[in-house]
Protein backbone atom coordinates (compact mmCIF):
# COMPACT_ATOMS: atom_id res chain seq x y z
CA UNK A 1 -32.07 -117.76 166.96
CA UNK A 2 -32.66 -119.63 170.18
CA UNK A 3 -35.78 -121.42 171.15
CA UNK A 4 -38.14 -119.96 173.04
CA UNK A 5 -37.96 -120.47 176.74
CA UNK A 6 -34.20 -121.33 175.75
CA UNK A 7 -32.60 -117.65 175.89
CA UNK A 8 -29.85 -117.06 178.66
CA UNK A 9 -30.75 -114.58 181.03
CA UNK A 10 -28.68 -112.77 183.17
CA UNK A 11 -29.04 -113.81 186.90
CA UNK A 12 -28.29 -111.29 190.02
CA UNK A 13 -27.58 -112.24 193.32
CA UNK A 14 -28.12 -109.92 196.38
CA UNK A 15 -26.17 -111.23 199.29
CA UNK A 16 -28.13 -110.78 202.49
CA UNK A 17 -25.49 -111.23 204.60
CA UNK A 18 -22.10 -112.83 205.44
CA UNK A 19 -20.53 -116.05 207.59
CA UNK A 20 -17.72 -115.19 209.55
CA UNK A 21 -15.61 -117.86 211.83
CA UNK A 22 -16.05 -118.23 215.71
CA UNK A 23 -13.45 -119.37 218.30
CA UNK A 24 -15.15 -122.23 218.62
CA UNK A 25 -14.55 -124.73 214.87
CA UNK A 26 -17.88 -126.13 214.35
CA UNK A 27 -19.66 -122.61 215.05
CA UNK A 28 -20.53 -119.71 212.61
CA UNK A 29 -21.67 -116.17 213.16
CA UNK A 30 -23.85 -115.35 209.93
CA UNK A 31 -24.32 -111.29 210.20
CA UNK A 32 -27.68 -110.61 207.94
CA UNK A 33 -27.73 -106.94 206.59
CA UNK A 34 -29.58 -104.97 208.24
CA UNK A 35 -32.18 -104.43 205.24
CA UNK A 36 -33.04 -107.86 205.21
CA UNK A 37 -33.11 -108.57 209.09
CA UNK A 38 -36.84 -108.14 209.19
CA UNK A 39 -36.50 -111.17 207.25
CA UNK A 40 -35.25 -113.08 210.47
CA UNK A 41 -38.50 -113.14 212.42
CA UNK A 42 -39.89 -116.21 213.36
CA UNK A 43 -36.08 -118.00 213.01
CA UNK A 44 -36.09 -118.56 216.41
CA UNK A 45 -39.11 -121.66 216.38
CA UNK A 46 -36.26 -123.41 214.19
CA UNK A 47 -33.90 -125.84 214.85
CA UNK A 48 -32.73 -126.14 212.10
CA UNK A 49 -32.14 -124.10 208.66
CA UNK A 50 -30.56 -124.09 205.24
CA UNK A 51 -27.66 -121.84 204.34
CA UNK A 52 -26.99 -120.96 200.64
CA UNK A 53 -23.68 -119.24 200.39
CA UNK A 54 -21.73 -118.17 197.53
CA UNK A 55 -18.23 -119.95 197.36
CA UNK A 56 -16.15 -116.57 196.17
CA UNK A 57 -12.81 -117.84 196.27
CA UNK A 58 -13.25 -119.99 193.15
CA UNK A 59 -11.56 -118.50 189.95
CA UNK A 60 -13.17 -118.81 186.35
CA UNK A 61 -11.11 -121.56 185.29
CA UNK A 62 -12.60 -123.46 188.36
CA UNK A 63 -15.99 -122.85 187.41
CA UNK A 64 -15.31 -124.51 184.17
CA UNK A 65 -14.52 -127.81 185.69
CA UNK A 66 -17.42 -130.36 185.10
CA UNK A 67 -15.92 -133.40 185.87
CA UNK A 68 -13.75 -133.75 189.15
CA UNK A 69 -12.76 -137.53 191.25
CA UNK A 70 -15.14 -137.66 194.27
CA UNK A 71 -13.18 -136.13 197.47
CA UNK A 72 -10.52 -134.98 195.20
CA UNK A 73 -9.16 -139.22 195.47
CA UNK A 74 -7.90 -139.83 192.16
CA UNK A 75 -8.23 -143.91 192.70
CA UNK A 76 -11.95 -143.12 192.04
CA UNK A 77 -13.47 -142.33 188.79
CA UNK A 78 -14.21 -139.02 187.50
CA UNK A 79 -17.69 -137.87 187.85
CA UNK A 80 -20.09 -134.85 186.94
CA UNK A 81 -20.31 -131.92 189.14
CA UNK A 82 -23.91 -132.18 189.76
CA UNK A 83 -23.73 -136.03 191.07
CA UNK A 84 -21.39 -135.15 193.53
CA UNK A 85 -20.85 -131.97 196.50
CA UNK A 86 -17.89 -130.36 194.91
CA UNK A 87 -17.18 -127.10 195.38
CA UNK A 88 -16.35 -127.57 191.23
CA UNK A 89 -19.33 -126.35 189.72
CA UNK A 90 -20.30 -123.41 187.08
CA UNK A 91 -22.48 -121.60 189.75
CA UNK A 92 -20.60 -122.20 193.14
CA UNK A 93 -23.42 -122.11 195.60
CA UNK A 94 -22.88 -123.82 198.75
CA UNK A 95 -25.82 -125.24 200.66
CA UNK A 96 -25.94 -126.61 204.05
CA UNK A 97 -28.01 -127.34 206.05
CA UNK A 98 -27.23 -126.39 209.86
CA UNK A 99 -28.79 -126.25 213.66
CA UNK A 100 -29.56 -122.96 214.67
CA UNK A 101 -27.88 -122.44 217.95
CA UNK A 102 -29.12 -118.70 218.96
CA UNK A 103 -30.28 -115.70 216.93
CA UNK A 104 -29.25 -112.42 218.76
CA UNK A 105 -30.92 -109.40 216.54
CA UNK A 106 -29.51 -109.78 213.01
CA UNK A 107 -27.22 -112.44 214.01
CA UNK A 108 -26.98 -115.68 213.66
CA UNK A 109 -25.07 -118.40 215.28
CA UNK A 110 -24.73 -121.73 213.45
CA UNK A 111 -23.36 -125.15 213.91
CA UNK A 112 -22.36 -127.20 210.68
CA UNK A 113 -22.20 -124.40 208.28
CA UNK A 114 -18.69 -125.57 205.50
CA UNK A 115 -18.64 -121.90 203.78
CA UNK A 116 -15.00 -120.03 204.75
CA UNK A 117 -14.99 -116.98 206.76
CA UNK A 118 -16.14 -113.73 204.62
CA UNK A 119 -18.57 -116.08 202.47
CA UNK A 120 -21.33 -113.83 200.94
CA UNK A 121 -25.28 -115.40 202.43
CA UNK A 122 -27.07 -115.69 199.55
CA UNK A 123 -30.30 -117.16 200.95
CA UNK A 124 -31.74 -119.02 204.41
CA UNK A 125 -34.40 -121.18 204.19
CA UNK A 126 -36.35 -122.81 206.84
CA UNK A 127 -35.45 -126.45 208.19
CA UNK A 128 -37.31 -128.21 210.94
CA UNK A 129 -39.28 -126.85 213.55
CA UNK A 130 -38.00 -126.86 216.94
CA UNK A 131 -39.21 -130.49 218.63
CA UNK A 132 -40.55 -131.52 215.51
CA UNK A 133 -38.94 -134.96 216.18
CA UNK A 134 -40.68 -135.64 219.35
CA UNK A 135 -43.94 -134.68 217.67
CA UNK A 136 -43.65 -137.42 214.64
């Protein structure tokens, strides 16, 4: 029997949107369904934001990989998943954060975001304030 506090509980994600690639390399349109785009107001004060993404394309086998060289350079040490920004990990949840460039209904336009085109939004969370620099 496991401890209390211990037991594994099943976990379900609800995407609330997807990332899709621009013309332009650096740029991301992140489409938020539309159940969730009430969800959006406010964005717009931002500059910036946090993306949490799920990283799909990774099999089972990759998940099970705890130990990886940092960068994939194999002249350096392996190290745990969690010390480094691998995409190697048993939960592959990206997390960037980006500048928000425009929001235009429930879309988004990013700079900075490293998920792949199709990569399910799992959650947005708020970054800095728009002049928030010239204010400190």
């Amino acid at each position: 029997m496991e401890k209390r506090g211990l037991e594994r509980k099943e976990i379900r994600l609800r995407p609330v949107g997807t990332a899709y690639l621009t013309e332009r390399e650096d740029t991301m349109r992140i489409v938020i369904h539309p159940q969730y785009a009430e969800g959006l107001e406010g964005i717009e004060s931002l500059d910036s934001v946090y993306v949490l993404y799920w990283m799909d394309r990774l099999s089972e086998d990759d998940r099970k990989i705890l130990k990886v060289h940092p960068q994939g350079d194999r002249s350096k040490p392996l190290r745990g998943v969690f010390s480094l920004r691998s995409p190697m990990r048993p939960n592959p949840i990206g997390l960037t954060r980006v500048r928000l460039l425009k929001r235009e209904g429930n879309v988004l336009l990013v700079k900075g975001l490293d998920a792949l085109d199709g990569s399910p939004i799992i959650d947005i969370k708020s970054g800095e304030q728009k002049g928030a620099e010239h204010e400190r």
